[in-house]
Protein backbone atom coordinates (compact mmCIF):
# COMPACT_ATOMS: atom_id res chain seq x y z
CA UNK A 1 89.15 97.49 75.60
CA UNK A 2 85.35 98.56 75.82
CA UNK A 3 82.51 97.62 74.06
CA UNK A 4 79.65 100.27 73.36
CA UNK A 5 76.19 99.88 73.93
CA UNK A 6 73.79 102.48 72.42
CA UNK A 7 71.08 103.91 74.76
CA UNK A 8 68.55 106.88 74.11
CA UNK A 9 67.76 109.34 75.21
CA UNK A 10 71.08 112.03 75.19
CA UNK A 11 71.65 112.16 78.94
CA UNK A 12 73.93 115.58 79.40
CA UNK A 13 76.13 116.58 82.84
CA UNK A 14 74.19 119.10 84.67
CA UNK A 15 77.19 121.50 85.23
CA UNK A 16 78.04 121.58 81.04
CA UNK A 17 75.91 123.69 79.54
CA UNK A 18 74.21 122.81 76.32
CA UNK A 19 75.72 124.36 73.07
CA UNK A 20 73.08 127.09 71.72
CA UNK A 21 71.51 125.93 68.44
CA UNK A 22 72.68 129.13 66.47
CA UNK A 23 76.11 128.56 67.79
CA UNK A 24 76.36 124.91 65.96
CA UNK A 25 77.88 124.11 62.76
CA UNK A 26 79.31 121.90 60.83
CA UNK A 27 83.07 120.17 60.85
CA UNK A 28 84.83 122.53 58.41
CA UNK A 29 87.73 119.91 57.51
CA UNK A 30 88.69 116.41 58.28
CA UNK A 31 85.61 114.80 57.81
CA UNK A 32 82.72 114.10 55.58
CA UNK A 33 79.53 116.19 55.57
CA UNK A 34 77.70 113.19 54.76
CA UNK A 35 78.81 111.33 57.65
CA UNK A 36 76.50 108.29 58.79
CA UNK A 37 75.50 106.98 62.26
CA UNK A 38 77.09 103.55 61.99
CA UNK A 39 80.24 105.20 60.25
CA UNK A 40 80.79 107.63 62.83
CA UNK A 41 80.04 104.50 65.68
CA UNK A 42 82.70 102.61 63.90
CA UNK A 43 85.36 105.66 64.59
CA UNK A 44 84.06 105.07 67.96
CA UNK A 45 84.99 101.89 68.79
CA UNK A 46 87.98 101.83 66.95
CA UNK A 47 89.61 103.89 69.88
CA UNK A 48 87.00 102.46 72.30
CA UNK A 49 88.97 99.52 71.44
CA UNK A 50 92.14 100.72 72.87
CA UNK A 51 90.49 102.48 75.80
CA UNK A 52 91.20 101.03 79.45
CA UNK A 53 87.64 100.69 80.33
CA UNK A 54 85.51 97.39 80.05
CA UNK A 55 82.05 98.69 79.38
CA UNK A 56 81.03 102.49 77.37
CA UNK A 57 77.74 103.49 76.95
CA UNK A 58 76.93 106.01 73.87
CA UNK A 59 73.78 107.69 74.58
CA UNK A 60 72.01 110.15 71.99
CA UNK A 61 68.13 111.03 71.03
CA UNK A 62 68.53 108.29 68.32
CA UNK A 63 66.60 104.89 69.06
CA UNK A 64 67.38 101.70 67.20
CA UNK A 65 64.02 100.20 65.39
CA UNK A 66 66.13 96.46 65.66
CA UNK A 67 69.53 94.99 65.76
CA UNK A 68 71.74 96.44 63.28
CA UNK A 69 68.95 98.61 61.40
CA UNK A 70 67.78 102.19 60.87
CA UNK A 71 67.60 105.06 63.93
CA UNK A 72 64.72 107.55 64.59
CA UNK A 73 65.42 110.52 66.09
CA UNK A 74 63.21 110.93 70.02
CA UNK A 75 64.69 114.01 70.47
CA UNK A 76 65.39 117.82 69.44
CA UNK A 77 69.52 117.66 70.50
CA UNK A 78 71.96 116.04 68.21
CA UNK A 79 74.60 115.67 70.55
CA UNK A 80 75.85 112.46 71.98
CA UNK A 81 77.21 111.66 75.25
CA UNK A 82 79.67 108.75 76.74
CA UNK A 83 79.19 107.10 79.97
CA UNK A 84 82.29 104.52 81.13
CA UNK A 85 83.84 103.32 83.96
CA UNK A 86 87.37 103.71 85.03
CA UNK A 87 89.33 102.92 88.20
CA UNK A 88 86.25 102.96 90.19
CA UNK A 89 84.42 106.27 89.29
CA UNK A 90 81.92 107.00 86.65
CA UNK A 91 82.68 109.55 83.89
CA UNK A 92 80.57 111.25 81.16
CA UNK A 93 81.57 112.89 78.45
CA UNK A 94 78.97 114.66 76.15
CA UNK A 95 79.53 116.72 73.14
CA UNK A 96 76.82 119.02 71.12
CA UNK A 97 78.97 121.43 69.07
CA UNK A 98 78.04 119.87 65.71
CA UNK A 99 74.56 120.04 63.59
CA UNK A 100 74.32 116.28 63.20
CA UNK A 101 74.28 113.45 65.89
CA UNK A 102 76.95 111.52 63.87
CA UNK A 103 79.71 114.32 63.71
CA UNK A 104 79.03 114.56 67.53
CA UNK A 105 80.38 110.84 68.02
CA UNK A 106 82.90 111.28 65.60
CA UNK A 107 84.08 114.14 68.22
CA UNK A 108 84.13 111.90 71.21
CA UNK A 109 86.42 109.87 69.36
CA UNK A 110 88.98 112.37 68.70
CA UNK A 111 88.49 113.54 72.35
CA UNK A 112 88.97 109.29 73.77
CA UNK A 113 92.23 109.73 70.96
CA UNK A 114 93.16 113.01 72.52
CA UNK A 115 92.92 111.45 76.04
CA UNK A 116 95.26 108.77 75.55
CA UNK A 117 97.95 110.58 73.03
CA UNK A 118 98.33 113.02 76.66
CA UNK A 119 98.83 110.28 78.39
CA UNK A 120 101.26 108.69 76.33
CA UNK A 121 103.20 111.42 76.12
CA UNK A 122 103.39 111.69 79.76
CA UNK A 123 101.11 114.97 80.61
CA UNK A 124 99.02 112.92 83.24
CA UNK A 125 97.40 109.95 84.56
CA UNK A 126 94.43 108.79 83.15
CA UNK A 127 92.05 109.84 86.12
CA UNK A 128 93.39 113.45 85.84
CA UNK A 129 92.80 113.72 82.26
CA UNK A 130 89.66 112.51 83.06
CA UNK A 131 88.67 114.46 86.19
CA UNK A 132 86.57 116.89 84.56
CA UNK A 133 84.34 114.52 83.60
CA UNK A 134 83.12 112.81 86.29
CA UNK A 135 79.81 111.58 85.77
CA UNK A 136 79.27 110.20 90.29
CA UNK A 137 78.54 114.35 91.18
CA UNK A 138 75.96 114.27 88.36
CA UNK A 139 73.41 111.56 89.70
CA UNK A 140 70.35 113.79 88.68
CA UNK A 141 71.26 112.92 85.07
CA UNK A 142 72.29 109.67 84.86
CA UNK A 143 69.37 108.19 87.25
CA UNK A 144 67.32 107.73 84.88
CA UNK A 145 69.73 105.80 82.61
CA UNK A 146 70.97 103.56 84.92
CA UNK A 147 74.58 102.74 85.46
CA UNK A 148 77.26 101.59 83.14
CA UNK A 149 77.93 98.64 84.70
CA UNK A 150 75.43 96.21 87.19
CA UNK A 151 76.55 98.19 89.95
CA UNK A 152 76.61 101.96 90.92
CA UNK A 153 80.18 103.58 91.18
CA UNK A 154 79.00 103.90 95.10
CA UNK A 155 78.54 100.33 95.00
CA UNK A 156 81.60 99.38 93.58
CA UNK A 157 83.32 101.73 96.03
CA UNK A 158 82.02 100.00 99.11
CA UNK A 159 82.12 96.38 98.00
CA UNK A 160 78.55 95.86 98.02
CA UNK A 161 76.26 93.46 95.54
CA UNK A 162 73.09 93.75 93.68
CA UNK A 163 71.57 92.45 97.06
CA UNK A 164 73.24 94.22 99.94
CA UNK A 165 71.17 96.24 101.90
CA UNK A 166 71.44 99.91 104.27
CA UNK A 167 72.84 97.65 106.97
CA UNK A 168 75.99 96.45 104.59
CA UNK A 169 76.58 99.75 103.75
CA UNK A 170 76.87 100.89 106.90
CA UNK A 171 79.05 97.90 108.22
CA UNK A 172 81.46 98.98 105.64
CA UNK A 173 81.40 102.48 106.24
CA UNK A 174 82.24 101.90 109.66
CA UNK A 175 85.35 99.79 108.65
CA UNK A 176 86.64 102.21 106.53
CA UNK A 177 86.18 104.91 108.10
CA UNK A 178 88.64 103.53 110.91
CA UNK A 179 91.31 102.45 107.94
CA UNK A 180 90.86 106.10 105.96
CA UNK A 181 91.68 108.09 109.45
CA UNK A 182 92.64 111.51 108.87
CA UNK A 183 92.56 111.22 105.12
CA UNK A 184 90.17 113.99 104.16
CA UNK A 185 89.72 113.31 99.98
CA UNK A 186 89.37 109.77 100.87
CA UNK A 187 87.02 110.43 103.84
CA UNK A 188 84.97 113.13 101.46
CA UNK A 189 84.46 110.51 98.50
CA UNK A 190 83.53 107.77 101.33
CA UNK A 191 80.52 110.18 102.91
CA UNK A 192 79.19 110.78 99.49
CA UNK A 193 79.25 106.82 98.68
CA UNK A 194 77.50 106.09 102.02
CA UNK A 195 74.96 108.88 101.74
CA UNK A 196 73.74 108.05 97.94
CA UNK A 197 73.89 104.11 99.38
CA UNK A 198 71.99 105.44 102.37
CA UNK A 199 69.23 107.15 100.06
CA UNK A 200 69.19 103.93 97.67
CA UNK A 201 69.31 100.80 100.09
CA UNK A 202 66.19 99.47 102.05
């Protein structure tokens, strides 16, 4: 069960590209034209609710002007985007097909419904569905929104806090490294979590 927190501006994954503006439209069928922001945040977390992840962040060009009240738009894109945790890696999903910011969330929740109904039904684990999506090989565009949760997936990865330092990182790198052995995948993700704690440690 996750709760959403809604951050601007629209952070997109570097290796999507962003939907042309001629190419957008709107939903033909299934959903209101006149579609609000809080209506379509409400879709949201209704199948954020039964989503295995703790913590989602929604991020779009719209800023909130206080608790509860009216958006402004800070930027050109109505798309939306959604950051979460899950099973120790970071995962973004954006969307920009529709004209309006609000059908664009109402998309990611069909997609987080779409997600789980394959997985119900038995077509794959969650973290394959998923794989696509993973937000830790797009650190250029999420750097400047911080992560989901207090940590960094790398973080979380090598068991390190909000004060650990280059030396931790390394202690633990070294200690895994013997454990992993021969293990390529888990020797390739363990490189990349040392090298991004390497760049971001003192």
């Amino acid at each position: 069960m996750a709760n959403i927190e809604c951050k601007s501006p629209l952070i997109w994954p570097d290796r999507i590209p962003e939907t042309e503006p001629h190419l957008r439209s709107m939903p033909s069928t299934g959903v209101t034209p006149n579609l609000t922001f809080q209506q379509a945040l409400e879709f949201l977390t209704t199948e954020a609710f039964v989503f295995p992840a703790d913590h989602m962040v929604l991020n779009t060009n719209y800023e909130s002007t206080h608790e509860g009240g009216l958006r402004k738009k800070s930027g050109t894109s109505p798309g939306a985007s959604l950051h979460f945790a899950y099973d120790g890696n970071q995962y973004l999903i954006p969307c920009d097909r529709w004209n309006t910011t609000p059908h664009n969330i109402y998309a990611l929740h069909l997609m987080l419904r779409n997600i789980m109904q394959n997985m119900k039904w038995g077509f794959s684990p969650l973290n394959v569905l998923l794989h696509g999506y993973m937000a830790h090989i797009m650190e250029s565009s999420l750097a400047a929104a911080g992560p989901v949760t207090n940590n960094a997936w790398w973080m979380q990865f090598l068991g390190l806090g909000p004060t650990a330092r280059v030396g931790d990182a390394n202690a633990v790198y070294r200690s895994r490294a013997k454990e992993i052995g021969q293990d390529e995948e888990k020797l390739l993700k363990l490189n990349e979590a040392i090298s991004l704690a390497r760049q971001h440690l003192r």
